[in-house]
C-alpha atoms as a PDB file:
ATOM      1  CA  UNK A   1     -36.944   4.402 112.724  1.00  0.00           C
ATOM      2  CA  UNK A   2     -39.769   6.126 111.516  1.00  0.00           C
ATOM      3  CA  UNK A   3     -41.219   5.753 107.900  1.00  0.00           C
ATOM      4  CA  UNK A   4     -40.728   9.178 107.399  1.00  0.00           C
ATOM      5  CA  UNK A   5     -36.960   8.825 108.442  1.00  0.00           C
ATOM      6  CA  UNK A   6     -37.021   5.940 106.285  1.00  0.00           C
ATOM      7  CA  UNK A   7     -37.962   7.808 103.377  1.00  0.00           C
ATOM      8  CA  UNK A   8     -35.755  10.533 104.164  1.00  0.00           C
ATOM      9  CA  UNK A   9     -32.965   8.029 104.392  1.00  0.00           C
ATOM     10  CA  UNK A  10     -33.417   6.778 100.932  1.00  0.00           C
ATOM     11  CA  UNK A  11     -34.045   9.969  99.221  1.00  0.00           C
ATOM     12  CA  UNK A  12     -30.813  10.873 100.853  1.00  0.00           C
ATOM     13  CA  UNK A  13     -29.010   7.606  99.201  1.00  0.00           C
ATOM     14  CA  UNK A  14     -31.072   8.629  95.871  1.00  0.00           C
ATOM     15  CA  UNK A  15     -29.494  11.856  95.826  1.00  0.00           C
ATOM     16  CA  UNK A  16     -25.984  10.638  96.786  1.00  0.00           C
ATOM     17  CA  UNK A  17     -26.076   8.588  93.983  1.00  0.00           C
ATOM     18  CA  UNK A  18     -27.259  10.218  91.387  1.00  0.00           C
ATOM     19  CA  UNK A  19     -24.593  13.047  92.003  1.00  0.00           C
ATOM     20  CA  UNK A  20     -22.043  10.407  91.853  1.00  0.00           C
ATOM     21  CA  UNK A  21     -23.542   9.269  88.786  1.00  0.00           C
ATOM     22  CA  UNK A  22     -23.419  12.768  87.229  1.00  0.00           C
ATOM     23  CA  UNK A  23     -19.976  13.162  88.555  1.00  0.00           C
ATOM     24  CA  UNK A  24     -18.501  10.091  86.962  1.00  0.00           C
ATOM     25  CA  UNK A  25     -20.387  11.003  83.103  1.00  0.00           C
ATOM     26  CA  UNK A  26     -18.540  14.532  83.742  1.00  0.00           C
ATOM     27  CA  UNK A  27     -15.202  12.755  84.256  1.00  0.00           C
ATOM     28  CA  UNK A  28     -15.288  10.734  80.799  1.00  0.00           C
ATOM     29  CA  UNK A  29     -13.175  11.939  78.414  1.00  0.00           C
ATOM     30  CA  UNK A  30     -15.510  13.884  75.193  1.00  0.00           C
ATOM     31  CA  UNK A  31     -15.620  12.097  71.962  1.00  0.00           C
ATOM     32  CA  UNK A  32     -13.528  13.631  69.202  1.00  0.00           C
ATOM     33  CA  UNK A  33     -15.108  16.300  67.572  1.00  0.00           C
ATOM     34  CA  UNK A  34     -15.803  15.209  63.498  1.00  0.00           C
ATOM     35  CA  UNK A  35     -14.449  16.645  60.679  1.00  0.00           C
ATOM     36  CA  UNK A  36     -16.518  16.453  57.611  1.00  0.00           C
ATOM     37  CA  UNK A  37     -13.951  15.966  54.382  1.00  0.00           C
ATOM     38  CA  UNK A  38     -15.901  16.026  50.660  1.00  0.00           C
ATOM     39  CA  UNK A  39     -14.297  13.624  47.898  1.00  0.00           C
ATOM     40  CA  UNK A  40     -15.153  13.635  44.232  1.00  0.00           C
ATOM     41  CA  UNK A  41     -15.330   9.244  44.161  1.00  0.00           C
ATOM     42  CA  UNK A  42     -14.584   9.537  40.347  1.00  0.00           C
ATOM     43  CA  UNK A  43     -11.265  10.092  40.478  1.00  0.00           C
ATOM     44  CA  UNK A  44      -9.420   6.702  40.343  1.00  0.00           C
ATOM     45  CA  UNK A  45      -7.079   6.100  42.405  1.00  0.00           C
ATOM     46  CA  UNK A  46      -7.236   9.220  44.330  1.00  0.00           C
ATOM     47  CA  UNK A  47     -10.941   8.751  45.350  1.00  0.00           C
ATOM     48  CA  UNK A  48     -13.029   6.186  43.755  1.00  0.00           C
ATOM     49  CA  UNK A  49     -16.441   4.343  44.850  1.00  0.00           C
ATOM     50  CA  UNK A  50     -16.465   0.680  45.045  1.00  0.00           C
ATOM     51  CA  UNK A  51     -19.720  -1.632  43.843  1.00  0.00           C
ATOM     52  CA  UNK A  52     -21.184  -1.506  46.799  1.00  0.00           C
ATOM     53  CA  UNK A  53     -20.712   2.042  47.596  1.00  0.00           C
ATOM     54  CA  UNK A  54     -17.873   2.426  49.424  1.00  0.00           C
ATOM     55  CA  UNK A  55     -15.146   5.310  49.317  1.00  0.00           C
ATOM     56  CA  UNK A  56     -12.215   4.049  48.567  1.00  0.00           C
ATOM     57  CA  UNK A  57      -8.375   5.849  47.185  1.00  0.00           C
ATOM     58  CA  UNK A  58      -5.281   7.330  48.026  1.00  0.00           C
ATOM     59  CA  UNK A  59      -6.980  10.480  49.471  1.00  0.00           C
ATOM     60  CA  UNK A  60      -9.431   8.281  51.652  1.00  0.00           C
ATOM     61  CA  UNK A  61      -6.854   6.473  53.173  1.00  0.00           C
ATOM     62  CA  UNK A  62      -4.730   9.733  54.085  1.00  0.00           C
ATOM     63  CA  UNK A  63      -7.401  11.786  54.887  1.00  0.00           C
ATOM     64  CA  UNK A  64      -8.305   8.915  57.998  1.00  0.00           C
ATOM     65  CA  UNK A  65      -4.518   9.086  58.643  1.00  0.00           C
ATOM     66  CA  UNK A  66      -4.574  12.905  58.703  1.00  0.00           C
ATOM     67  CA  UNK A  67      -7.556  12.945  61.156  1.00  0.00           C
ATOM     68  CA  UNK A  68      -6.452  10.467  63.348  1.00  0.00           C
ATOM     69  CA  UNK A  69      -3.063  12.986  63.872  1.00  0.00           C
ATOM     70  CA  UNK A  70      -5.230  16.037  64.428  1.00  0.00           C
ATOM     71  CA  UNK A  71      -7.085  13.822  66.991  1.00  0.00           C
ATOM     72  CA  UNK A  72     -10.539  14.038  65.074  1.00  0.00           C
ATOM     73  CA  UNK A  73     -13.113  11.624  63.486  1.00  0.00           C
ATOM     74  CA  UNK A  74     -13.322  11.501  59.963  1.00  0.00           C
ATOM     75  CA  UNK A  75     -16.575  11.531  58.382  1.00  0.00           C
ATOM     76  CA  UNK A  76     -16.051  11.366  54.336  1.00  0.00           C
ATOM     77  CA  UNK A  77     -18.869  12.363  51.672  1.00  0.00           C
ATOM     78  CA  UNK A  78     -18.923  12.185  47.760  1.00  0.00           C
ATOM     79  CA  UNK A  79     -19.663  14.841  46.247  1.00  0.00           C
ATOM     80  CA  UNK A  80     -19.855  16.045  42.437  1.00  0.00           C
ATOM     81  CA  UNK A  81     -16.619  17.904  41.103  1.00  0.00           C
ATOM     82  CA  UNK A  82     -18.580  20.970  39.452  1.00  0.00           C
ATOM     83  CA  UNK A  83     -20.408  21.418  42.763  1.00  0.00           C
ATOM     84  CA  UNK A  84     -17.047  20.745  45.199  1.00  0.00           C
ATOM     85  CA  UNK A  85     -15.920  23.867  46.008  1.00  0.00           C
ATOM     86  CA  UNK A  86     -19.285  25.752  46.319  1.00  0.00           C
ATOM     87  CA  UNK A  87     -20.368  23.152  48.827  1.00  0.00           C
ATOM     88  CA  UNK A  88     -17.128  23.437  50.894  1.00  0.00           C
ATOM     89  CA  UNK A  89     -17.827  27.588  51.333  1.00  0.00           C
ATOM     90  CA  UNK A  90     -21.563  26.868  51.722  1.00  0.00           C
ATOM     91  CA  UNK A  91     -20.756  24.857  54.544  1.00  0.00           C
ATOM     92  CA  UNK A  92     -21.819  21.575  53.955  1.00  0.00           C
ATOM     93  CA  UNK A  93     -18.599  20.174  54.904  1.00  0.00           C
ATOM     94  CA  UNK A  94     -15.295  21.432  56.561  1.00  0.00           C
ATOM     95  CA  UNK A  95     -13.101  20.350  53.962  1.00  0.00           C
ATOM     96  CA  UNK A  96     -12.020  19.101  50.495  1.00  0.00           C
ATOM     97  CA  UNK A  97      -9.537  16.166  49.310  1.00  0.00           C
ATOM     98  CA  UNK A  98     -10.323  15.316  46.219  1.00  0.00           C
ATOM     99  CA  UNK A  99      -7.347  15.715  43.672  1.00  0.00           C
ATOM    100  CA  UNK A 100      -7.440  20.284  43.906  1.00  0.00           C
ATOM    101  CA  UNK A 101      -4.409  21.427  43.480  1.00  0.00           C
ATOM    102  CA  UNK A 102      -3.600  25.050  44.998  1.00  0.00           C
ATOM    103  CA  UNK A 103      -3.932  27.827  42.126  1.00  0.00           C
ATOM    104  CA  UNK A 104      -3.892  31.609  42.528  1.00  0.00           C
ATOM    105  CA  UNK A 105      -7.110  31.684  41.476  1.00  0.00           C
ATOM    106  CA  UNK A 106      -8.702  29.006  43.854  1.00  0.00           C
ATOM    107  CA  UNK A 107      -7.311  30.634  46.073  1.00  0.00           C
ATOM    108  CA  UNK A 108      -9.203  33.616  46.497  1.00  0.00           C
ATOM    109  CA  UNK A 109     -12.085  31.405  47.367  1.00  0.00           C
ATOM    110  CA  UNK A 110     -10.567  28.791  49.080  1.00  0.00           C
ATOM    111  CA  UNK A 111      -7.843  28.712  51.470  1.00  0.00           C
ATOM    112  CA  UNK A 112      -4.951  25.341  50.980  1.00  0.00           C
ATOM    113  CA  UNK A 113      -2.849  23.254  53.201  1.00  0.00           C
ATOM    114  CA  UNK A 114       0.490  22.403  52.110  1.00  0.00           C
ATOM    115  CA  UNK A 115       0.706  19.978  49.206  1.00  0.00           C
ATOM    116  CA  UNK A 116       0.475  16.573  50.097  1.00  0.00           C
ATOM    117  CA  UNK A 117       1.164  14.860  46.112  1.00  0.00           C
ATOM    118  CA  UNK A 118       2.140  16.255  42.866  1.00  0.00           C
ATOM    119  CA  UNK A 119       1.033  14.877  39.902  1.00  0.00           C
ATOM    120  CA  UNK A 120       1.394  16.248  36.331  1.00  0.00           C
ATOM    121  CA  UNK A 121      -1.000  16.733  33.205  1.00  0.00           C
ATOM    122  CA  UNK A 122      -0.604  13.804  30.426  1.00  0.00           C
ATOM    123  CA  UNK A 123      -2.301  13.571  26.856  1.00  0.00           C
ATOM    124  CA  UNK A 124      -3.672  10.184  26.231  1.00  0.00           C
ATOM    125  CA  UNK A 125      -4.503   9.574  23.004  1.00  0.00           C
ATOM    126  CA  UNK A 126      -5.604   6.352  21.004  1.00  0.00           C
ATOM    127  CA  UNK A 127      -3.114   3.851  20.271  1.00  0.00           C
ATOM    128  CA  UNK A 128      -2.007   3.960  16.394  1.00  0.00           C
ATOM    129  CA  UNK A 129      -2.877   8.020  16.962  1.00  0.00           C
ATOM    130  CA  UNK A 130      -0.771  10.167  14.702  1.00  0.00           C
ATOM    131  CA  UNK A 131      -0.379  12.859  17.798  1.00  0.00           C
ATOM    132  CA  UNK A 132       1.985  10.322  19.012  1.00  0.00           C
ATOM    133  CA  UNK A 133       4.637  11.110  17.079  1.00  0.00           C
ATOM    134  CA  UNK A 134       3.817  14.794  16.059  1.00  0.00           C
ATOM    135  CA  UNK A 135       3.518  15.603  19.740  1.00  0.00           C
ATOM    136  CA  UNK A 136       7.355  17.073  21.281  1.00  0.00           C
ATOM    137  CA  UNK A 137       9.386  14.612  21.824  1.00  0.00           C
ATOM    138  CA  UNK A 138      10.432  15.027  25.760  1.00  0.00           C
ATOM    139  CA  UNK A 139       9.787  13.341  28.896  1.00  0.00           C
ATOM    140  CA  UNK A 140       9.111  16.867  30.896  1.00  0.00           C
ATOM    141  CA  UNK A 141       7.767  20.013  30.255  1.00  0.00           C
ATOM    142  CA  UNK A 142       7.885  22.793  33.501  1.00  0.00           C
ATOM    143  CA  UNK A 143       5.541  25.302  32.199  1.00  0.00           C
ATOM    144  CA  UNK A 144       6.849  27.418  34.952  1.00  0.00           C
ATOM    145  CA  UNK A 145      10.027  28.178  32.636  1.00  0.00           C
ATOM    146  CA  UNK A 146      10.499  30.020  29.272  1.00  0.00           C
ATOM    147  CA  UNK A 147      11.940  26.187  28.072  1.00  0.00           C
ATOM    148  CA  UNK A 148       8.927  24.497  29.281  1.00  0.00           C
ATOM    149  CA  UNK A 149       6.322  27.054  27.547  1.00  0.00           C
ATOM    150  CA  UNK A 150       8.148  26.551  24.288  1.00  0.00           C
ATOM    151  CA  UNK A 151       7.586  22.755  24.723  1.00  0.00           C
ATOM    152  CA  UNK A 152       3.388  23.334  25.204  1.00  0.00           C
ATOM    153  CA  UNK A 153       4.020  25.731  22.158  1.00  0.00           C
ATOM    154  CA  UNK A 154       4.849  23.069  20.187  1.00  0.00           C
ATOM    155  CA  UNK A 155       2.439  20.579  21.776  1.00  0.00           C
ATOM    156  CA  UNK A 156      -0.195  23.307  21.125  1.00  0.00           C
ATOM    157  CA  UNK A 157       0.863  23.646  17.625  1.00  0.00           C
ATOM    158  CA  UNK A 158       0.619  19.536  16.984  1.00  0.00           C
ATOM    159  CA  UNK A 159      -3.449  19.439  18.989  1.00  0.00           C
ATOM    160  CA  UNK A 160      -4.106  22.561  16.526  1.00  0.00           C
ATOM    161  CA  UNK A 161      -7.653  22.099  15.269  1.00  0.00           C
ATOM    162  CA  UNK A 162      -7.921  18.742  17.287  1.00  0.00           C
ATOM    163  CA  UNK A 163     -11.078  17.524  19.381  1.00  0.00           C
ATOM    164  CA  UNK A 164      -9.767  17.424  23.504  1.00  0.00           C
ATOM    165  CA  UNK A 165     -11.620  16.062  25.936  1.00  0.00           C
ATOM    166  CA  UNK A 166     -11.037  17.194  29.612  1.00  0.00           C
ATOM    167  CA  UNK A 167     -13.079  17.414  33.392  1.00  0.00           C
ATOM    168  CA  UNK A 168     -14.622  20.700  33.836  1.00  0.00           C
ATOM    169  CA  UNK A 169     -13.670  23.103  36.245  1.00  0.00           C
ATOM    170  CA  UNK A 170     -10.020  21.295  36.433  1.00  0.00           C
ATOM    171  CA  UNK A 171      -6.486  22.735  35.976  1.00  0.00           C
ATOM    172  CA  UNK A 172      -6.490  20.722  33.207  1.00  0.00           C
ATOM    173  CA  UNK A 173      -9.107  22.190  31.751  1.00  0.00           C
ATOM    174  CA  UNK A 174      -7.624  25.543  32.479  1.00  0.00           C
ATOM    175  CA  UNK A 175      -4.194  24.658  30.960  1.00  0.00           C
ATOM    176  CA  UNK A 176      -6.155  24.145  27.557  1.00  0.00           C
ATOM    177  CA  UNK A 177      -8.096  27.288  27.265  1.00  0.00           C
ATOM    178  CA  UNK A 178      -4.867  29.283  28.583  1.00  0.00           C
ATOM    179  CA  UNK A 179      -1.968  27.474  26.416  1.00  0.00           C
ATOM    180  CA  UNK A 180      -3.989  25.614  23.440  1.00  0.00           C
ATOM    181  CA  UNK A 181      -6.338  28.392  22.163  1.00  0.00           C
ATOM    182  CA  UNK A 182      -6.867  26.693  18.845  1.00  0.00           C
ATOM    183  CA  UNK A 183      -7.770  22.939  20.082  1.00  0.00           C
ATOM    184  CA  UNK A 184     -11.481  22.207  19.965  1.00  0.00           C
ATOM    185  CA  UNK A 185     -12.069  21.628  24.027  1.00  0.00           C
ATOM    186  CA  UNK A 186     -15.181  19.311  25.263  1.00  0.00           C
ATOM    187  CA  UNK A 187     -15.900  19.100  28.487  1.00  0.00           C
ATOM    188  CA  UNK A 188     -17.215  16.194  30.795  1.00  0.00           C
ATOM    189  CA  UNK A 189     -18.086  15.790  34.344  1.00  0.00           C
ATOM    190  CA  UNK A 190     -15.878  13.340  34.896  1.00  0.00           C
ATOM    191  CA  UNK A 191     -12.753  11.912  33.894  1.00  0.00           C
ATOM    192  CA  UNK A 192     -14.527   7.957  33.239  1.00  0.00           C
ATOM    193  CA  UNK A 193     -16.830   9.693  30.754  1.00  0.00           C
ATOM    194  CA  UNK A 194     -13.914  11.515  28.549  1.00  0.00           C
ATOM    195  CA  UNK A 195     -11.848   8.607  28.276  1.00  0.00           C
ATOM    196  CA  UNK A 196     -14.906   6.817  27.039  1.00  0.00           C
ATOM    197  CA  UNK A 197     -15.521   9.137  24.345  1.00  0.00           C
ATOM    198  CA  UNK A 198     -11.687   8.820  23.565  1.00  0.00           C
ATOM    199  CA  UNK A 199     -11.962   5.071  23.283  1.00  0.00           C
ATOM    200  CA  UNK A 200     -15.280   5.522  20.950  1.00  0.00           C
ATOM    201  CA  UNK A 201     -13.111   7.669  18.630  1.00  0.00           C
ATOM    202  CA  UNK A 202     -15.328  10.999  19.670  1.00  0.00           C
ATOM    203  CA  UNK A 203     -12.455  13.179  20.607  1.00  0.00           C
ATOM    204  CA  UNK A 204      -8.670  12.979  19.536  1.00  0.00           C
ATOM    205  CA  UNK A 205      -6.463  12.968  23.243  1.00  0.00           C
ATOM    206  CA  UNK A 206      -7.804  13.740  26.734  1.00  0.00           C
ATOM    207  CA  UNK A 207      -5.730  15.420  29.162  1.00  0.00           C
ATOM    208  CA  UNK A 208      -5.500  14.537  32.510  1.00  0.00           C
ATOM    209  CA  UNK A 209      -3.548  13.343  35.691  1.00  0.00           C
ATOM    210  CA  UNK A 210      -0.891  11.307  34.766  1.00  0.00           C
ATOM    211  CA  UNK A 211      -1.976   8.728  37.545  1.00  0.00           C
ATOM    212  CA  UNK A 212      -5.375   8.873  36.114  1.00  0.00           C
ATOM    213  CA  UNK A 213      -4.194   7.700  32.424  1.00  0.00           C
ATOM    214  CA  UNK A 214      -1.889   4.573  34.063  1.00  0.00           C
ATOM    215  CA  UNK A 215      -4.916   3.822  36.161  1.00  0.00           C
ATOM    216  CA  UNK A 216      -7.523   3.863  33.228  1.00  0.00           C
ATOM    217  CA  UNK A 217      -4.779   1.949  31.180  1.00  0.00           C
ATOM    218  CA  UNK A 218      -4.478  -0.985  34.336  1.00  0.00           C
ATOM    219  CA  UNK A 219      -7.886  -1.327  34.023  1.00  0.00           C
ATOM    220  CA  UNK A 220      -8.448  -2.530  30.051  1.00  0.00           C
ATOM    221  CA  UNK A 221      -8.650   1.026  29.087  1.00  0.00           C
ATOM    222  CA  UNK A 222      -7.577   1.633  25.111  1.00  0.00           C
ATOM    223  CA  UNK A 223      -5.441   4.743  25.242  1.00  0.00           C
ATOM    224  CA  UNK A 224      -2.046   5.610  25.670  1.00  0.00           C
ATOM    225  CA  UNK A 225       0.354   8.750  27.147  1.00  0.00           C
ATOM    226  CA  UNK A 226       1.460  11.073  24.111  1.00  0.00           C
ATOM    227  CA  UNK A 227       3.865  14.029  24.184  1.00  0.00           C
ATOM    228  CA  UNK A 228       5.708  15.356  27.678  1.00  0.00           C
ATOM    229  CA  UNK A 229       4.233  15.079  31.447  1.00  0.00           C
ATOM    230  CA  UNK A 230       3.181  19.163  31.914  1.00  0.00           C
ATOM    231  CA  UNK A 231       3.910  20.424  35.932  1.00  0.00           C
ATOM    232  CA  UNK A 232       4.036  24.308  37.152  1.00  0.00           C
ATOM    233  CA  UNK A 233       2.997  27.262  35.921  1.00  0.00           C
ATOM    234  CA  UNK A 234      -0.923  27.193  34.837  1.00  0.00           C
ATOM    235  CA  UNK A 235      -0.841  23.615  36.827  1.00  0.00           C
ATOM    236  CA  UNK A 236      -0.447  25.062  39.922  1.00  0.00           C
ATOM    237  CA  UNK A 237       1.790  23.960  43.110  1.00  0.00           C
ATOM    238  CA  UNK A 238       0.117  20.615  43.688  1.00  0.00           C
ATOM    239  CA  UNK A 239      -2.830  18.880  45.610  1.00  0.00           C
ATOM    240  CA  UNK A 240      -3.517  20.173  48.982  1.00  0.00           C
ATOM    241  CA  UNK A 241      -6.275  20.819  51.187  1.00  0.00           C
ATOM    242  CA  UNK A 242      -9.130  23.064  50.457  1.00  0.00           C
ATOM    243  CA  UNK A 243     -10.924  24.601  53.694  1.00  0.00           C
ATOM    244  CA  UNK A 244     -13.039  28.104  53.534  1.00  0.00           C
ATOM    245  CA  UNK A 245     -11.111  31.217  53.834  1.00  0.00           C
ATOM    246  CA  UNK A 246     -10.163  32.065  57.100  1.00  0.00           C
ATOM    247  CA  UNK A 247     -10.233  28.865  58.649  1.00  0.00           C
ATOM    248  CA  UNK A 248      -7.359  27.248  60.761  1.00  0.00           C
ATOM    249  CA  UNK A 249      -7.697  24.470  59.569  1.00  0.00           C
ATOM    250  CA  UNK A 250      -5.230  24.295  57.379  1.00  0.00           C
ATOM    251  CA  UNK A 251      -2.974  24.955  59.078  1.00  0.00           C
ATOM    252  CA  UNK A 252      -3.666  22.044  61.362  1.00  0.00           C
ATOM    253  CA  UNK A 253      -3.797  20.327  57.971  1.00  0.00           C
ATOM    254  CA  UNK A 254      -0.069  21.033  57.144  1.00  0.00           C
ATOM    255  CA  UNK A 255       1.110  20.136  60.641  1.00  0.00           C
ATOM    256  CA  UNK A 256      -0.916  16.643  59.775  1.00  0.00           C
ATOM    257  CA  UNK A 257       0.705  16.414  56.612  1.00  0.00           C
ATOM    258  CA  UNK A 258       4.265  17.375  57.004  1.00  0.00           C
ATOM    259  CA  UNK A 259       4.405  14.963  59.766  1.00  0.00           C
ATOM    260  CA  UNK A 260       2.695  12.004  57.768  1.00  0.00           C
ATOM    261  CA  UNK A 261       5.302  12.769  55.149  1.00  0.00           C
ATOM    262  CA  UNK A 262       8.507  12.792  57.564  1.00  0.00           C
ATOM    263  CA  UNK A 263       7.663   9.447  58.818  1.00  0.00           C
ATOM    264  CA  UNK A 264       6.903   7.891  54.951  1.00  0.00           C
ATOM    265  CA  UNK A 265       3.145   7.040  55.740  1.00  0.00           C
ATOM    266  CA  UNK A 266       1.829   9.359  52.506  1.00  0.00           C
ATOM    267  CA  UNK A 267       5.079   7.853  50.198  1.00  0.00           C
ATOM    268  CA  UNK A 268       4.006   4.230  51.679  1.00  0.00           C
ATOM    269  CA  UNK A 269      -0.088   5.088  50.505  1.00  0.00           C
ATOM    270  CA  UNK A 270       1.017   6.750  47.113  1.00  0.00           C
ATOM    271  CA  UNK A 271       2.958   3.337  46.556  1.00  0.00           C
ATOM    272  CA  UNK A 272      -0.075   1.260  47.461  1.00  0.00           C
ATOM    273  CA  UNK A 273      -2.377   2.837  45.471  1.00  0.00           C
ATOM    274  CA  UNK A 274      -0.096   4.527  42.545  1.00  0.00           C
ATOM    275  CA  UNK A 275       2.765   2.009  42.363  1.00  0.00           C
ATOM    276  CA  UNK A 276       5.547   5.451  42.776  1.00  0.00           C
ATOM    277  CA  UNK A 277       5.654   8.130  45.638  1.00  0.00           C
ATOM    278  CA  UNK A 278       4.082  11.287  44.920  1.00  0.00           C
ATOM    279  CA  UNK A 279       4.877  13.118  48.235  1.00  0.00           C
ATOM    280  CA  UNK A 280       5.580  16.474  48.507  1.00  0.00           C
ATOM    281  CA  UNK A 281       9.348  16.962  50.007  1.00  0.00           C
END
């Protein structure tokens, strides 16, 4: 053989093989597309961050359950609760878990998945506190009904003139300037820094998440539930995914989470990290 047939040859083999090559990358399967999912980490235990840095919470854990059913790769981000929903319809991310429960007014930014918990609104309050007793005397209050608005009526009547610290931006916050118009509101970032000022004596109750107060309270915190758990109405229709308008997403979400509550995998989380089930049925 010739060199020139030589080379020939083994540019021939080259060519073979590198088309093989190219053929065999083409026939692996593509890596799961990732879905970017924004967290507050303040919100104990729905989303907290550990010592070292780590996300951790009830919403972490089901959001990697709820992307491993819609057959995507999780990639989880803190970011600040006053900045949350601006950053999810700027784009920055594709999605939101971080405690929001579906409003009417969210809404019309934002567009939800079903609910995946419920949780209602508590007063915590210093223990000794005279709200304890003045507050109404009932486990539940459904704001939704003309029975439960007469309870926050009387609630409202019992905070009159009182110091309340809540989150800002939160339903929370929004059930106090709609239903308690002569409390004295203070806002904080988060819900860490209001119980704080609660335990220094600063402010008179704090409402928040029930799950928050028990969680505060399991961790050394001085303060105590007062007066009814609040649900409905101003509260909304529980925590769900946020995603930008228009986006199919959730509804890809609610697939994810009606089948993660069928087979008991979000009641098995809410147990872990809230001790009762909190599942939407």
């Amino acid at each position: 053989m010739s060199r020139l047939a030589m080379f020939a040859a083994a540019a021939a083999v080259a060519i073979t093989i590198a088309a093989g090559a190219a053929s065999f990358a083409n026939q692996q399967p593509e890596p799961p597309p990732v879905l970017r999912i924004a967290t507050e980490g303040a919100f104990a235990p729905w989303n907290a961050i550990t010592a070292d840095g780590k996300l951790v919470g009830f919403e972490v854990d089901l959001a990697q359950d709820l992307c491993n059913r819609m057959r995507v790769r999780c990639a989880i981000v803190a970011q600040d609760w006053t900045g949350i929903l601006p950053g999810l319809q700027q784009g920055r991310y594709d999605a939101v878990m971080a405690g929001v429960t579906a409003t009417a007014e969210r809404a019309t930014v934002v567009d939800f998945s079903a609910a995946y918990a419920a949780d209602p609104a508590v007063f915590a309050v210093r223990p000794g506190s005279e709200l304890v007793d003045a507050m109404p005397d009932v486990e539940r209050a459904d704001l939704s009904i003309p029975a439960g608005q007469r309870i926050a009526s009387s609630a409202a009547r019992a905070l009159d003139g009182k110091v309340i610290a809540v989150q800002a931006s939160t339903i929370h916050a929004h059930m106090l300037e709609t239903l308690f118009p002569r409390a004295r509101l203070r806002f904080y970032e988060t819900v860490d820094a209001a119980a704080l000022d609660l335990a220094a004596g600063r402010v008179d109750a704090m409402l928040t998440a029930r799950t928050s107060v028990e969680a505060l309270r399991a961790a050394g915190g001085d303060l105590i539930p007062a007066g009814p758990a609040f649900s409905g109405g101003v509260l909304g229709g529980g925590v769900a995914v946020a995603v930008r308008k228009g986006d199919q997403l959730s509804a890809r979400f609610t697939q994810a989470i009606a089948s993660a509550t069928e087979d008991g995998t979000t009641a098995r989380l809410s147990g872990r990290w809230f001790g009762t089930d909190l599942s939407v049925r």
